[in-house]
C-alpha atoms as a PDB file:
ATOM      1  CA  UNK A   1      10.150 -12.193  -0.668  1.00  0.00           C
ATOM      2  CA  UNK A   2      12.778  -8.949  -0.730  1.00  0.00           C
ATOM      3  CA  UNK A   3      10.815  -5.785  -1.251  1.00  0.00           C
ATOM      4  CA  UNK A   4       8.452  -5.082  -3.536  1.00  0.00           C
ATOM      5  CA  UNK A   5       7.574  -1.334  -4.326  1.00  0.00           C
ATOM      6  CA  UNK A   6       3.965  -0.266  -3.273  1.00  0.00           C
ATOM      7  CA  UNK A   7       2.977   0.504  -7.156  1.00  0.00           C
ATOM      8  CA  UNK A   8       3.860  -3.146  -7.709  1.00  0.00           C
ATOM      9  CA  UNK A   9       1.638  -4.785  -5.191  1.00  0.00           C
ATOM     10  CA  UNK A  10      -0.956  -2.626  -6.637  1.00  0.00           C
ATOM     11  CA  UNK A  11      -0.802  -4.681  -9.918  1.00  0.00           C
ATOM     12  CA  UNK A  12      -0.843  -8.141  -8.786  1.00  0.00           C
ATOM     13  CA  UNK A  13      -3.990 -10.008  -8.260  1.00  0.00           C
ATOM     14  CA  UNK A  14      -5.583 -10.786  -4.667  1.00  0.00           C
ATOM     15  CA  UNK A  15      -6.206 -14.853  -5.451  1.00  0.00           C
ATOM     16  CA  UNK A  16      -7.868 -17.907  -3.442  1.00  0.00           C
ATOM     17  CA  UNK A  17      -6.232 -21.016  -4.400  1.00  0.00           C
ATOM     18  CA  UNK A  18      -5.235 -19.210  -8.081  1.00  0.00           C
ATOM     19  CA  UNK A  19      -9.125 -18.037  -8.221  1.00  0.00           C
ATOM     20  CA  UNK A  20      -9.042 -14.555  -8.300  1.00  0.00           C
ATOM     21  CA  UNK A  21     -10.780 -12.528  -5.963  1.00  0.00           C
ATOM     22  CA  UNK A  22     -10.057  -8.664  -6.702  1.00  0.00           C
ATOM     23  CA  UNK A  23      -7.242  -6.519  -7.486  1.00  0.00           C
ATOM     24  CA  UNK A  24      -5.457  -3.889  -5.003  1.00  0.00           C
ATOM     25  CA  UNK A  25      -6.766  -0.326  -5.538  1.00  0.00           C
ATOM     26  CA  UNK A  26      -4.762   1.435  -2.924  1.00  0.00           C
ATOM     27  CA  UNK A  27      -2.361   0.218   0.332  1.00  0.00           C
ATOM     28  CA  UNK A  28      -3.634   2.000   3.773  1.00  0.00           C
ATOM     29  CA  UNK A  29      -0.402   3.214   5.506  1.00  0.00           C
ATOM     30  CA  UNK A  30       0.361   3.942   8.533  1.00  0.00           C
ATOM     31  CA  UNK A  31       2.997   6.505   8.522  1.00  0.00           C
ATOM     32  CA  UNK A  32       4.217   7.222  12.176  1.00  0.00           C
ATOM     33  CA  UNK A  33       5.408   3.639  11.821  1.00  0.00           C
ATOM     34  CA  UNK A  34       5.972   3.254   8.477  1.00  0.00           C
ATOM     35  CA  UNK A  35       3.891  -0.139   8.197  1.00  0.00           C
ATOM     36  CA  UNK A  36       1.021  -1.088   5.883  1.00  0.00           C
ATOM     37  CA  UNK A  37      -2.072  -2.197   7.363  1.00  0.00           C
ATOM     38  CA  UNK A  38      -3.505  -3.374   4.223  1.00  0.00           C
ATOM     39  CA  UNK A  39      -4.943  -3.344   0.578  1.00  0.00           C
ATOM     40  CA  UNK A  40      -8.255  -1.724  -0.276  1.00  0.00           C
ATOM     41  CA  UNK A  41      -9.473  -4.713  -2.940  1.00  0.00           C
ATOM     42  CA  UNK A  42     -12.187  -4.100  -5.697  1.00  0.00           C
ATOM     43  CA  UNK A  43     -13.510  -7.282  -5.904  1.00  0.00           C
ATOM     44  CA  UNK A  44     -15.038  -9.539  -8.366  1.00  0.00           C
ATOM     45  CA  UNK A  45     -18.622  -9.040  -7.159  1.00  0.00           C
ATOM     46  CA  UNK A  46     -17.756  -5.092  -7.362  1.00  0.00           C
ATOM     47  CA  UNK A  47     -17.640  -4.719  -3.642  1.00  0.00           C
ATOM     48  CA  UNK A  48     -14.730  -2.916  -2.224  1.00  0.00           C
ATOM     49  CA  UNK A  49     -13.015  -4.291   1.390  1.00  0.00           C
ATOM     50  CA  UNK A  50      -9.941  -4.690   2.953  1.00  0.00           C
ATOM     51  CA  UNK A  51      -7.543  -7.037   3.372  1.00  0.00           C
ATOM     52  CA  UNK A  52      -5.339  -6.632   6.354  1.00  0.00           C
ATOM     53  CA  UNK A  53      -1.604  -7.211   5.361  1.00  0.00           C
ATOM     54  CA  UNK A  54      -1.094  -9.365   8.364  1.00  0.00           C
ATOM     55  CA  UNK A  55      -3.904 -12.040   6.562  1.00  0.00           C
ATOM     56  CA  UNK A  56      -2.248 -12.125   3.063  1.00  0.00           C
ATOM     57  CA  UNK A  57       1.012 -13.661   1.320  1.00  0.00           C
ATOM     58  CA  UNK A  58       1.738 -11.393  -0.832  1.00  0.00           C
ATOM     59  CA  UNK A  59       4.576 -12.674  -3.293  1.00  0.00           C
ATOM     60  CA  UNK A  60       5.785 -10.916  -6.649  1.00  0.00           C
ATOM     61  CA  UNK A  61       3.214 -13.102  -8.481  1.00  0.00           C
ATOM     62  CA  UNK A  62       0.073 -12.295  -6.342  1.00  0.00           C
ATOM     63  CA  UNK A  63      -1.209 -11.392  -3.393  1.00  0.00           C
ATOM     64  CA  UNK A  64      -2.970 -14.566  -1.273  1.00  0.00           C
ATOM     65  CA  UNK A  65      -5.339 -15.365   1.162  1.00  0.00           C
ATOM     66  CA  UNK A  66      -6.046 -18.058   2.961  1.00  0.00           C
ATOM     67  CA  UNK A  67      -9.999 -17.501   3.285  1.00  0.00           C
ATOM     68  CA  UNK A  68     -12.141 -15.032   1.179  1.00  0.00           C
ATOM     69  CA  UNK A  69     -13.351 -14.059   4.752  1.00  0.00           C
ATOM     70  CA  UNK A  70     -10.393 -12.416   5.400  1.00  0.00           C
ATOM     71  CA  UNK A  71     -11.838  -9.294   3.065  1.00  0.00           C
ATOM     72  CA  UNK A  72     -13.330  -7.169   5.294  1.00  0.00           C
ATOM     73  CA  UNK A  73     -16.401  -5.095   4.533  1.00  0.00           C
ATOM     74  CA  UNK A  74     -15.378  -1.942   6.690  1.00  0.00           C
ATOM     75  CA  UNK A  75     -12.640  -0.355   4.490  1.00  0.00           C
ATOM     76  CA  UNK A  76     -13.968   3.046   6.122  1.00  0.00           C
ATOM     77  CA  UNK A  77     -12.613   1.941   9.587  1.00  0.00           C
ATOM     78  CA  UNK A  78      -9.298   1.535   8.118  1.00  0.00           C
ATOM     79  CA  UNK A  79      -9.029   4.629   6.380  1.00  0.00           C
ATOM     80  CA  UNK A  80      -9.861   6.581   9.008  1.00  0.00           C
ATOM     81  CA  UNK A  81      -6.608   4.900  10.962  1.00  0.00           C
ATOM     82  CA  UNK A  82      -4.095   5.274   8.246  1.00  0.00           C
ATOM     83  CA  UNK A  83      -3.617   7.176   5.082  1.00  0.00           C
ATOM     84  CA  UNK A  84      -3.932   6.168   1.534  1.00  0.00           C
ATOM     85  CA  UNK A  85      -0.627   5.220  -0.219  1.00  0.00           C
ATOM     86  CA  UNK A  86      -2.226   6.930  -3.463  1.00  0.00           C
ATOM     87  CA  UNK A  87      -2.502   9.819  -2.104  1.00  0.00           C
ATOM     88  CA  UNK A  88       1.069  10.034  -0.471  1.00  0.00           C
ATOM     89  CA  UNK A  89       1.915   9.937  -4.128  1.00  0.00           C
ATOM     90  CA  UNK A  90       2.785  13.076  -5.625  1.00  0.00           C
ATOM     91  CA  UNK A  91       3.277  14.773  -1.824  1.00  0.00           C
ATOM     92  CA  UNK A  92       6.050  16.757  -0.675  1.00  0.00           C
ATOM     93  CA  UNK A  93       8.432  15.765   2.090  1.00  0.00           C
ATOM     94  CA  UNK A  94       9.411  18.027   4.702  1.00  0.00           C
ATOM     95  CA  UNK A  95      12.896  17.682   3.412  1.00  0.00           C
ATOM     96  CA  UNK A  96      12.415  18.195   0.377  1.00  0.00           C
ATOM     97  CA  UNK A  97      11.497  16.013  -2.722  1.00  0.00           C
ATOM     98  CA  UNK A  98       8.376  14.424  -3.855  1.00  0.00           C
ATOM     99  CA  UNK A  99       7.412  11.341  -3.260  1.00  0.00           C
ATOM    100  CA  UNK A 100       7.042   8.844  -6.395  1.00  0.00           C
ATOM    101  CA  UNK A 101       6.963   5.391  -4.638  1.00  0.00           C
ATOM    102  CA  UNK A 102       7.743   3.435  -1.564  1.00  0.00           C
ATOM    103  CA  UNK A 103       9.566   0.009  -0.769  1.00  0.00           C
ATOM    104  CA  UNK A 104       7.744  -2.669   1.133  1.00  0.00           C
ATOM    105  CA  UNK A 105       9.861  -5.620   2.801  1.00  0.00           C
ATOM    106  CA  UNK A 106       8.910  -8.105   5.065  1.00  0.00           C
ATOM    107  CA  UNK A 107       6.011  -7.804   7.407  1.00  0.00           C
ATOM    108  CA  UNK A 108       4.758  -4.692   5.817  1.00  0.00           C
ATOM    109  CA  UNK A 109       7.475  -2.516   6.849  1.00  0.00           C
ATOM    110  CA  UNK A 110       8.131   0.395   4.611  1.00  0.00           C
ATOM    111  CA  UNK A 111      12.244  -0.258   4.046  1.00  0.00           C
ATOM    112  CA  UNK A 112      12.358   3.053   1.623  1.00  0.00           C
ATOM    113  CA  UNK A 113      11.059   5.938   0.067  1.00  0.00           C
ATOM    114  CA  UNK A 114      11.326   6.233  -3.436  1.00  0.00           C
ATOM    115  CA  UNK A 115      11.730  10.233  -3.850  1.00  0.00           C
ATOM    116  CA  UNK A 116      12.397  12.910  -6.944  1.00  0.00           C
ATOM    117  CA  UNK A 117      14.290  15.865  -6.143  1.00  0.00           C
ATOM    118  CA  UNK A 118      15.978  18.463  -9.247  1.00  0.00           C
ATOM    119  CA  UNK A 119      14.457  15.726 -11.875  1.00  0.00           C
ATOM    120  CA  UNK A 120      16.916  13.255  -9.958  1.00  0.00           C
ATOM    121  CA  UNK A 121      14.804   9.772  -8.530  1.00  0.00           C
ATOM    122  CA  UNK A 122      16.544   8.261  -4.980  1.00  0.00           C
ATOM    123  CA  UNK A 123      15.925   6.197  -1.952  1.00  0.00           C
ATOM    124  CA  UNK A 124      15.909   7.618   1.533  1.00  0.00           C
ATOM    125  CA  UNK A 125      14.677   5.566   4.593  1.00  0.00           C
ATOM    126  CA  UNK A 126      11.391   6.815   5.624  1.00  0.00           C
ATOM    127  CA  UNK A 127      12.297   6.872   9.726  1.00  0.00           C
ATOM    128  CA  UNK A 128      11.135  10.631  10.665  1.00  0.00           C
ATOM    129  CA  UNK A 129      10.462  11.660   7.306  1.00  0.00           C
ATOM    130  CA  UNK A 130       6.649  13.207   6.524  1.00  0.00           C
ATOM    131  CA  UNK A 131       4.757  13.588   3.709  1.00  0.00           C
ATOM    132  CA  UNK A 132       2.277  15.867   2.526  1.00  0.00           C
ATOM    133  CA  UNK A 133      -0.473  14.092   0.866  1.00  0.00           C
ATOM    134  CA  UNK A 134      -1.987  15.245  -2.139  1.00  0.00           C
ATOM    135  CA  UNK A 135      -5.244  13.985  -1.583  1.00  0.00           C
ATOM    136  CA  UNK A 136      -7.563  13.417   1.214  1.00  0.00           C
ATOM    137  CA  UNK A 137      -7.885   9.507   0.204  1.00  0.00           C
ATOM    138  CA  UNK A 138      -8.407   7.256  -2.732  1.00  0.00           C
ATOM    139  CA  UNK A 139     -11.063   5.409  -3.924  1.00  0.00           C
END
C-alpha cells in the first residue's frame, strides 16, 4: 500500500473476513511523532472502540482485522494519549496555513501534510511542524 490520505481511511469499512464490523469515525494521532495509533470504530452493535493501527491491514479497499477482539473498549485511554485527526482539521500551523488533510504511508507514519495557504492546497512534511487543533476531540 503507498499512502493513503487520513480522510480516505475514514471512508473505508473496518471488515472480518469481508463481514463488516464498523466504520472509522476519527484516526488518534500522535503528533510529536507523527504516527497514528489507531481508528476510533462505530461499530455494528453501536459501540464505539479502538482499533490500534499496529492490529489492522488497512488497504485502499478496507481496513482489516484479524480478530474482532482486536477492538478495544477503552477508546478514552487512547484519546487521552494522542489527539484526534478531526480535530487537527481546520487548525492552523505555526508556519502558517491550515491544515486540510494528512498522508499516511506505511506503518502509520504520517509522510505529509496536506495544507491551504492564500486559497493555494500543498504538501509539506510534517517533521517539526504543529498544529493548532480546532477542537478538543471528536466523537
Amino acid at each position: 500500500m503507498g499512502s493513503l490520505s487520513a480522510s480516505a481511511f475514514l471512508r473505508l469499512p473496518v471488515r472480518l473476513h469481508g463481514i463488516q464490523l464498523g466504520r472509522p469515525t476519527d484516526l488518534l494521532v500522535d503528533v510529536e511523532s507523527w504516527h497514528v495509533l489507531g481508528f476510533v470504530v462505530h461499530c455494528g452493535d453501536e459501540s464505539v472502540r479502538f482499533l490500534p493501527w499496529a492490529a489492522s491491514q488497512p488497504s485502499e479497499a478496507e481496513i482489516a482485522v484479524g480478530s474482532a477482539l482486536l477492538l478495544l473498549e477503552d477508546v478514552a485511554f487512547y484519546k487521552k494519549r494522542s489527539v484526534s485527526f478531526r480535530s487537527l482539521i481546520g487548525g492552523e500551523l505555526t508556519v502558517g496555513g491550515v491544515l486540510r488533510d494528512v498522508l499516511i504511508g506505511e506503518g502509520g507514519a504520517v509522510s505529509e501534510l496536506e495544507i491551504e495557504r492564500d486559497g493555494a492546497r500543498r504538501r509539506v512534511p510534517p517533521a517539526g511542524t504543529r498544529v493548532v487543533p480546532t477542537r478538543a476531540t471528536a466523537a
